[in-house]
PDB file of N, CA and C in Angstrom:
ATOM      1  N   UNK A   1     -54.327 -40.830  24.587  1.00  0.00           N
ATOM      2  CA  UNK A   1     -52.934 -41.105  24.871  1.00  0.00           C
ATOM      3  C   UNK A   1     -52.072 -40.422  23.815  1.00  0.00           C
ATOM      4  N   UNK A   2     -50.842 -39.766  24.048  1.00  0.00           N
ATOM      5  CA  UNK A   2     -50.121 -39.075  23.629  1.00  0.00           C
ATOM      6  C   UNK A   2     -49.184 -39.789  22.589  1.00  0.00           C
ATOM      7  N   UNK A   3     -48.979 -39.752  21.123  1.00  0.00           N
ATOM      8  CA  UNK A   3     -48.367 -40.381  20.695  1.00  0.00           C
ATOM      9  C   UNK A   3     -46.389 -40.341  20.512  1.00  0.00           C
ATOM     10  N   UNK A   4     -46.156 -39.107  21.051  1.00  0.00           N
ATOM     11  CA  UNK A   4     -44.916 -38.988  21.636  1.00  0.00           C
ATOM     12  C   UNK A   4     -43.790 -38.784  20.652  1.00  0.00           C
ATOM     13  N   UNK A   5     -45.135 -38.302  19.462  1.00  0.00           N
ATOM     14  CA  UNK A   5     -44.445 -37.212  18.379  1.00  0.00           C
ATOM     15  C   UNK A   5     -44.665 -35.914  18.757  1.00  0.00           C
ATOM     16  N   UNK A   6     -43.843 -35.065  18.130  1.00  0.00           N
ATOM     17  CA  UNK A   6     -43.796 -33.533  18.535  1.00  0.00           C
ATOM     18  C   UNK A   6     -44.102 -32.779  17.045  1.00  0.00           C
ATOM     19  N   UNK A   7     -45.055 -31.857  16.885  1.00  0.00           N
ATOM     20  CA  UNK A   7     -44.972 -31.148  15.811  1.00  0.00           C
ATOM     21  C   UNK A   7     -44.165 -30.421  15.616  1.00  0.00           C
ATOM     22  N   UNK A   8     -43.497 -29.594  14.101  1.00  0.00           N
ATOM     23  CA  UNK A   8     -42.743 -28.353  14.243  1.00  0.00           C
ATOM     24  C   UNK A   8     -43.729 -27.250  14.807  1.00  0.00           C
ATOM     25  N   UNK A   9     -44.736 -27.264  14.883  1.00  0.00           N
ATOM     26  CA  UNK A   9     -45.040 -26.123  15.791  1.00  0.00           C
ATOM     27  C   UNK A   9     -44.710 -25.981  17.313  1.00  0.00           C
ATOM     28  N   UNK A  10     -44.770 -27.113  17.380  1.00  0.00           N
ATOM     29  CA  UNK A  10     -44.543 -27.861  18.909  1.00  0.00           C
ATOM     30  C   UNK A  10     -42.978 -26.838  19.488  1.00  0.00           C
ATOM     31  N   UNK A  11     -42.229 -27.832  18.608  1.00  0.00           N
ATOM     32  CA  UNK A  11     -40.656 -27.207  18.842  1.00  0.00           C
ATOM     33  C   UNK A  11     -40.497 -25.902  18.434  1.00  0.00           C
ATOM     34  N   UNK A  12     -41.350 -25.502  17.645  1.00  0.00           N
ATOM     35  CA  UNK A  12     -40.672 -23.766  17.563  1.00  0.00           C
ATOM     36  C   UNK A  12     -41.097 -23.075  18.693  1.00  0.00           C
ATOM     37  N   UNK A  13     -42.644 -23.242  18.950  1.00  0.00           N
ATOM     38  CA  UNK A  13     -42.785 -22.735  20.245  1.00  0.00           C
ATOM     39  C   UNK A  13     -41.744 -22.930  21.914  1.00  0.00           C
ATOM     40  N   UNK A  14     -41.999 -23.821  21.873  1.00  0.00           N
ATOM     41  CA  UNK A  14     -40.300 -24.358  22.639  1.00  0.00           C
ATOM     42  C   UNK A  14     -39.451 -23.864  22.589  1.00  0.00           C
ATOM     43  N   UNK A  15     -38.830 -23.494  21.148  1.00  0.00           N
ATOM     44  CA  UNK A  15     -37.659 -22.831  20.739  1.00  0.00           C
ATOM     45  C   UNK A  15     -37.784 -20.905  21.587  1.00  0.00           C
ATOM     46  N   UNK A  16     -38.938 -20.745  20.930  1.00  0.00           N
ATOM     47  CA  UNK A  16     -39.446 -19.178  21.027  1.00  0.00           C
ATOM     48  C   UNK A  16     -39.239 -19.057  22.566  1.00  0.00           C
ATOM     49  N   UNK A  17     -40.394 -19.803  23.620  1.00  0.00           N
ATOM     50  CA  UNK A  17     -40.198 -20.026  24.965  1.00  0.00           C
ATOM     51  C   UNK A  17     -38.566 -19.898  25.633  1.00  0.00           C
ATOM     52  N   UNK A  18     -38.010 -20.720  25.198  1.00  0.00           N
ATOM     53  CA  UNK A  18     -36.346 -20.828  25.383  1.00  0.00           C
ATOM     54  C   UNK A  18     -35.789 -19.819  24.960  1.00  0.00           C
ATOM     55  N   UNK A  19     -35.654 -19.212  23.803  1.00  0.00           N
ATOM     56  CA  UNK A  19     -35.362 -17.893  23.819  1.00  0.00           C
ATOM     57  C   UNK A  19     -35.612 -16.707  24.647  1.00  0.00           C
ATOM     58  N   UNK A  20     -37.137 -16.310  25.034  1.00  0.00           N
ATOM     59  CA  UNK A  20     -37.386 -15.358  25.779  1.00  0.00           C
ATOM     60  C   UNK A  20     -36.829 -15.262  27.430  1.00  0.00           C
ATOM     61  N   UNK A  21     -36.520 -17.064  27.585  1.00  0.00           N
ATOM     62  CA  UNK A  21     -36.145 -17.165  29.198  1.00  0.00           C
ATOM     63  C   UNK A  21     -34.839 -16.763  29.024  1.00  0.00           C
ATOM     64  N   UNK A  22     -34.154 -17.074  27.910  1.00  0.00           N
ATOM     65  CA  UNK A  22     -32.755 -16.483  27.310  1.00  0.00           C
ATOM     66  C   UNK A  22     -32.331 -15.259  27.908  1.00  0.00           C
ATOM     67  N   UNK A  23     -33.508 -14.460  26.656  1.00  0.00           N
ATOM     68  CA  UNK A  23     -32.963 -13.033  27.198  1.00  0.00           C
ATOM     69  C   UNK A  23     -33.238 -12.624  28.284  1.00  0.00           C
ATOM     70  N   UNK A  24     -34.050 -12.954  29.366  1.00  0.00           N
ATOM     71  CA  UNK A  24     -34.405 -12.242  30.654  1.00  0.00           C
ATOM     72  C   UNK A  24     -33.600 -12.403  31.309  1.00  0.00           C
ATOM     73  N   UNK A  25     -32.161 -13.751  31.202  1.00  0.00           N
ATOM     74  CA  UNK A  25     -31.438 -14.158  32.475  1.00  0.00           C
ATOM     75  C   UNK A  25     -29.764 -13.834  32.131  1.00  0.00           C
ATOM     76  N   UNK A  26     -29.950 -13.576  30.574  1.00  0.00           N
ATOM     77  CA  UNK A  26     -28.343 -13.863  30.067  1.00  0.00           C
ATOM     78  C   UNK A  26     -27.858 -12.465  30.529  1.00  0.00           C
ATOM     79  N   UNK A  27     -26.706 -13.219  30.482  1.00  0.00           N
ATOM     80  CA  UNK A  27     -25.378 -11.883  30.729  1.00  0.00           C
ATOM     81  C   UNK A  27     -24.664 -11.201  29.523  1.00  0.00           C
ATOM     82  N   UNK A  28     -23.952  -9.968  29.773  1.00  0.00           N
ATOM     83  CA  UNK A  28     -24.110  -9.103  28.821  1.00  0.00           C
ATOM     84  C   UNK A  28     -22.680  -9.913  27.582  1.00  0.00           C
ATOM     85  N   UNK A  29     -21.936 -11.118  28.230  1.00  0.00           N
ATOM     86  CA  UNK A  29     -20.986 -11.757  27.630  1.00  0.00           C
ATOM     87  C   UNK A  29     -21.426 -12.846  26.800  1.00  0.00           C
ATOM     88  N   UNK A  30     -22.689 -13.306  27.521  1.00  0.00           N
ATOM     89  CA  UNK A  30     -23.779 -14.526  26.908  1.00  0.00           C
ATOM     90  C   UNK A  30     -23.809 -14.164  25.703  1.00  0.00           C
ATOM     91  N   UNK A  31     -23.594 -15.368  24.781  1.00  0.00           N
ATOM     92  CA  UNK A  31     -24.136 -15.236  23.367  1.00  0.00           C
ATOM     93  C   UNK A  31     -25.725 -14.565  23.033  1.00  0.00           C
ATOM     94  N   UNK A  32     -26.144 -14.183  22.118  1.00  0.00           N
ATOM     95  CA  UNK A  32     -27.322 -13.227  21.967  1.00  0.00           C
ATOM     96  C   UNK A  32     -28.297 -14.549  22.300  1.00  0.00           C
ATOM     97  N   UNK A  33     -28.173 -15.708  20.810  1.00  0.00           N
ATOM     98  CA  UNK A  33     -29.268 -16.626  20.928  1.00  0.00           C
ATOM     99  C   UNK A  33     -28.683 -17.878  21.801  1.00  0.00           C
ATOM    100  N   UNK A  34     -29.821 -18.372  22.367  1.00  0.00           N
ATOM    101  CA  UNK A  34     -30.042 -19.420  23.281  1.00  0.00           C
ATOM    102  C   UNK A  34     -29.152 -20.767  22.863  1.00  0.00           C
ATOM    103  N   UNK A  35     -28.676 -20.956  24.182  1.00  0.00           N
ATOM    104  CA  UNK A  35     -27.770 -22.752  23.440  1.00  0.00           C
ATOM    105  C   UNK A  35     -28.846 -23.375  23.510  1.00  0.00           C
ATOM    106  N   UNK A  36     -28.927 -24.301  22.334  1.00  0.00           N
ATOM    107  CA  UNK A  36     -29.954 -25.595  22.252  1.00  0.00           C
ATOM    108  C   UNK A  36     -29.798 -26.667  23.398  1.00  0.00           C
ATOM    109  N   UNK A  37     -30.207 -26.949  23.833  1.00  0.00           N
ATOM    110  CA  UNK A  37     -30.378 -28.294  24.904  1.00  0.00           C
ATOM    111  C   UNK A  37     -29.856 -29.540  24.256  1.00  0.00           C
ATOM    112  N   UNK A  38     -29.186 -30.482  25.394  1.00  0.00           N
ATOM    113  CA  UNK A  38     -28.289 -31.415  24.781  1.00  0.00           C
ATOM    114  C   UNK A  38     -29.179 -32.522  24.271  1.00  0.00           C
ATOM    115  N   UNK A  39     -28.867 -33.225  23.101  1.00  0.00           N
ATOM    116  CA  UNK A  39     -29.885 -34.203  22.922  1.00  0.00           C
ATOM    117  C   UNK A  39     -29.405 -34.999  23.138  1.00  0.00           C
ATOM    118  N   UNK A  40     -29.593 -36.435  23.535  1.00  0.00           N
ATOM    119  CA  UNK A  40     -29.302 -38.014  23.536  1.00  0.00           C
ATOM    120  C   UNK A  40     -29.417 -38.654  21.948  1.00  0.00           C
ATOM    121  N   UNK A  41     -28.260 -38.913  21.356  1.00  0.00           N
ATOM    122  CA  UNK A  41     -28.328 -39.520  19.513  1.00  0.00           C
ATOM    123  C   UNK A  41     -28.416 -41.027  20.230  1.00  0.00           C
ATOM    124  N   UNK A  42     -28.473 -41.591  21.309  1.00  0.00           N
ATOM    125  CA  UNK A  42     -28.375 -43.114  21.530  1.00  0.00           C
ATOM    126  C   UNK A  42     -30.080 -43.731  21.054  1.00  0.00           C
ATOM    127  N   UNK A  43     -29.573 -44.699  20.594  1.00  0.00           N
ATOM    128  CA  UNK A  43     -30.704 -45.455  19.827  1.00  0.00           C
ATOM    129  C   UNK A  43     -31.893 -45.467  21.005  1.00  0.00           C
ATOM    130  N   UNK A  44     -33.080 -45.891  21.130  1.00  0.00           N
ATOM    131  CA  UNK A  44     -33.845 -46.563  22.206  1.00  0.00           C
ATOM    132  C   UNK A  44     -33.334 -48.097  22.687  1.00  0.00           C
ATOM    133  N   UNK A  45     -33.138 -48.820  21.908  1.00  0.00           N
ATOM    134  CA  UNK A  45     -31.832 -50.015  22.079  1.00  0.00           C
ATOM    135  C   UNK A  45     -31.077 -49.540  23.508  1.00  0.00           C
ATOM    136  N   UNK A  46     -29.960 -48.532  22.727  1.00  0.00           N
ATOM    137  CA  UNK A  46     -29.191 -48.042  23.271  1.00  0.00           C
ATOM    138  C   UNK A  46     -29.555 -47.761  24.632  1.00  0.00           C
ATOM    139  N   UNK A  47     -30.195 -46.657  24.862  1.00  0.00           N
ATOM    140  CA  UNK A  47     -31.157 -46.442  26.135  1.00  0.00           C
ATOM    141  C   UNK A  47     -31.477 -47.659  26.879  1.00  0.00           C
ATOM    142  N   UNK A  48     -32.302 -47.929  26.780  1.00  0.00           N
ATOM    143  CA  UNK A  48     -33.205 -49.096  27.495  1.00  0.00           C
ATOM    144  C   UNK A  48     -32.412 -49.796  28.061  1.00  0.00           C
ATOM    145  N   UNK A  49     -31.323 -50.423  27.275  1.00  0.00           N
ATOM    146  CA  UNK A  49     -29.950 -51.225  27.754  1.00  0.00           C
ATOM    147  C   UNK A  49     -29.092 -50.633  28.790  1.00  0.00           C
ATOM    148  N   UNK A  50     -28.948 -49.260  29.158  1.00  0.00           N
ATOM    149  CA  UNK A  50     -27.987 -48.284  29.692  1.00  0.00           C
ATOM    150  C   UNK A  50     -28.809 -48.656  31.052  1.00  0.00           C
ATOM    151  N   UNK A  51     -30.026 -48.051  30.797  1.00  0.00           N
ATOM    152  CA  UNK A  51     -30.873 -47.901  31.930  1.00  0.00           C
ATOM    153  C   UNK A  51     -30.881 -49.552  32.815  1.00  0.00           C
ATOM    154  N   UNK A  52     -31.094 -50.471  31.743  1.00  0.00           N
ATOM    155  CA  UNK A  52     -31.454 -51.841  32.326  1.00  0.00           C
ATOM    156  C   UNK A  52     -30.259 -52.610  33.295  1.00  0.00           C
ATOM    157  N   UNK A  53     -28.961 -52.062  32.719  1.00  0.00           N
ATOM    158  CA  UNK A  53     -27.292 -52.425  33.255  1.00  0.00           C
ATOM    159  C   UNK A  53     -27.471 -51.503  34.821  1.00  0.00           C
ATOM    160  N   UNK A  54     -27.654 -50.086  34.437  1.00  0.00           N
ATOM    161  CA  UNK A  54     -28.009 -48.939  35.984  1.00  0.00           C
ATOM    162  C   UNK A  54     -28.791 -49.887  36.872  1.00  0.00           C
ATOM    163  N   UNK A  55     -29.969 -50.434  36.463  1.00  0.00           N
ATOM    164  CA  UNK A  55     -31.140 -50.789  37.424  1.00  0.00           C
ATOM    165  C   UNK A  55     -30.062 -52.165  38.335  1.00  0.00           C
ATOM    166  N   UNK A  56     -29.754 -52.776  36.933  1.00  0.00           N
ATOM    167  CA  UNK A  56     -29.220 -54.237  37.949  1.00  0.00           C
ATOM    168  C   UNK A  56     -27.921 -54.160  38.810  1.00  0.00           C
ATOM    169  N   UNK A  57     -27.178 -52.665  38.356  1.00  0.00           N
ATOM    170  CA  UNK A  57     -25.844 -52.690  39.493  1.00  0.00           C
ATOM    171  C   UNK A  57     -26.401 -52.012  40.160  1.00  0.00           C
ATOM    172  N   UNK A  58     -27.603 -51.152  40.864  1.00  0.00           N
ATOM    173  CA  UNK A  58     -28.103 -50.682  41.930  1.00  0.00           C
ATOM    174  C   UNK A  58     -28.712 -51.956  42.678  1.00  0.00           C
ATOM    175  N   UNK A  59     -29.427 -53.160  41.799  1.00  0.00           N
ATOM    176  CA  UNK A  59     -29.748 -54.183  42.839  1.00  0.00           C
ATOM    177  C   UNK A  59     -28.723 -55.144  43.257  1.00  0.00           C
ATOM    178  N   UNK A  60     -27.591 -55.413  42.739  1.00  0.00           N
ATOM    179  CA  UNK A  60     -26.407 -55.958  42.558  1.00  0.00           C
ATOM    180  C   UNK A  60     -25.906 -55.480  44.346  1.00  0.00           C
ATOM    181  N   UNK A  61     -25.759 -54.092  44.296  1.00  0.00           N
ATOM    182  CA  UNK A  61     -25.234 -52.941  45.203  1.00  0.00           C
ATOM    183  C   UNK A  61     -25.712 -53.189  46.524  1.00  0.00           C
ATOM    184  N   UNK A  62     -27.100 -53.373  46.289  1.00  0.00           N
ATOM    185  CA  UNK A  62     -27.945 -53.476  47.102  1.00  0.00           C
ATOM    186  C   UNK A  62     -27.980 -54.992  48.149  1.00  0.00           C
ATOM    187  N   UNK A  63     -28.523 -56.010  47.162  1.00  0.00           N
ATOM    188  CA  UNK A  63     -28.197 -57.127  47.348  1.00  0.00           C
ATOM    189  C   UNK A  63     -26.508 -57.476  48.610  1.00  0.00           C
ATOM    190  N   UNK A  64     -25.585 -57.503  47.874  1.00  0.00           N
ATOM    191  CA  UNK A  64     -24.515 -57.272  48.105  1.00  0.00           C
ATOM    192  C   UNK A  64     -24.155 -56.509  49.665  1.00  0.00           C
ATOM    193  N   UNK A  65     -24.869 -55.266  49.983  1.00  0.00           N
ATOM    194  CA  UNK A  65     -24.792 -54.557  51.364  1.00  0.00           C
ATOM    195  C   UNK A  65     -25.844 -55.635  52.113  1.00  0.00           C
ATOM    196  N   UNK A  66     -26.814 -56.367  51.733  1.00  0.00           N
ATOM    197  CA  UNK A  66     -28.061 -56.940  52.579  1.00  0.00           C
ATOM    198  C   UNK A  66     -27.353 -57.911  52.996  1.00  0.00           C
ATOM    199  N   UNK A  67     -26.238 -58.452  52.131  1.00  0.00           N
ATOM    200  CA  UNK A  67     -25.128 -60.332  52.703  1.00  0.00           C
ATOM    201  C   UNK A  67     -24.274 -59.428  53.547  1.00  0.00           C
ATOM    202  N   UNK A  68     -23.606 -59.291  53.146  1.00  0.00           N
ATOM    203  CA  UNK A  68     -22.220 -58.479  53.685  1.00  0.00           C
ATOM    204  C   UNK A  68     -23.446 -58.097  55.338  1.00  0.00           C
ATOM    205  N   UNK A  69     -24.542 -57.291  55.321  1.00  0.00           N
ATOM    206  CA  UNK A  69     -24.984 -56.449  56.771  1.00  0.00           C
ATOM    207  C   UNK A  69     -25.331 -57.837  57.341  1.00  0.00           C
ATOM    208  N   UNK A  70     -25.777 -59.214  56.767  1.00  0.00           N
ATOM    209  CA  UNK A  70     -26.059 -60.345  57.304  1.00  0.00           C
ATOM    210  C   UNK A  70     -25.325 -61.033  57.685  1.00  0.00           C
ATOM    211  N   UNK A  71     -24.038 -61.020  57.375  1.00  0.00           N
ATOM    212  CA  UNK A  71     -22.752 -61.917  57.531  1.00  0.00           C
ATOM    213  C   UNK A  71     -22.149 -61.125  58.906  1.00  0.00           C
ATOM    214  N   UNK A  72     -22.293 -59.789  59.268  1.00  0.00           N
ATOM    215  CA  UNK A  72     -22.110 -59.052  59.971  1.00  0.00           C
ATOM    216  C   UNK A  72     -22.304 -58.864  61.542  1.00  0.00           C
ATOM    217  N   UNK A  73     -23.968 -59.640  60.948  1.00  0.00           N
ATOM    218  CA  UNK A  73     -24.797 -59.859  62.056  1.00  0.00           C
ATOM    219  C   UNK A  73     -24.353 -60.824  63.010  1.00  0.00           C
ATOM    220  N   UNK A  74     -23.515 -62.420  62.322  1.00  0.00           N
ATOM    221  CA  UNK A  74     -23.734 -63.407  63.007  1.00  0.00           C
ATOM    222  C   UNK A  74     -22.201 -63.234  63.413  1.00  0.00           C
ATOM    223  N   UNK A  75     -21.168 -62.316  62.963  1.00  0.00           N
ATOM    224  CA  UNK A  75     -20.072 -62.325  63.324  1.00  0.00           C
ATOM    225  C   UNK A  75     -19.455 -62.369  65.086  1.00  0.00           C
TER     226      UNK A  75
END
């Protein structure tokens, strides 16, 4: 099982990879080196909580269309 650390070899290769797809696609206005990819600074806290609020207003959403299509029914 993967411990879901990354080495610096890890990321330079990454880096290197990202670069080369760089130059094959960029335009002649494109900056030379590659933009870095956006990172997320939110804690895992942070996360988990974001995600956990998403999950319950999709069942909220959900819920909510199943009364409302039931109330519908007997109208």
């Amino acid at each position: 099982m993967s411990s879901g650390f990354v080495s610096s070899s890890e990321l330079e290769e990454e880096k290197k990879k990202r670069q080369e797809e760089w130059e094959r696609v960029r335009k002649p206005d494109d900056p030379a080196v590659a933009p870095e990819p956006e990172v997320c600074h939110k804690s895992l806290f942070e996360q988990l909580r974001d995600n956990k609020e998403a999950k319950q207003a999709e069942i909220d959403e959900a819920k909510k269309f199943s009364e409302y299509r039931h109330c519908n029914i007997f109208a």
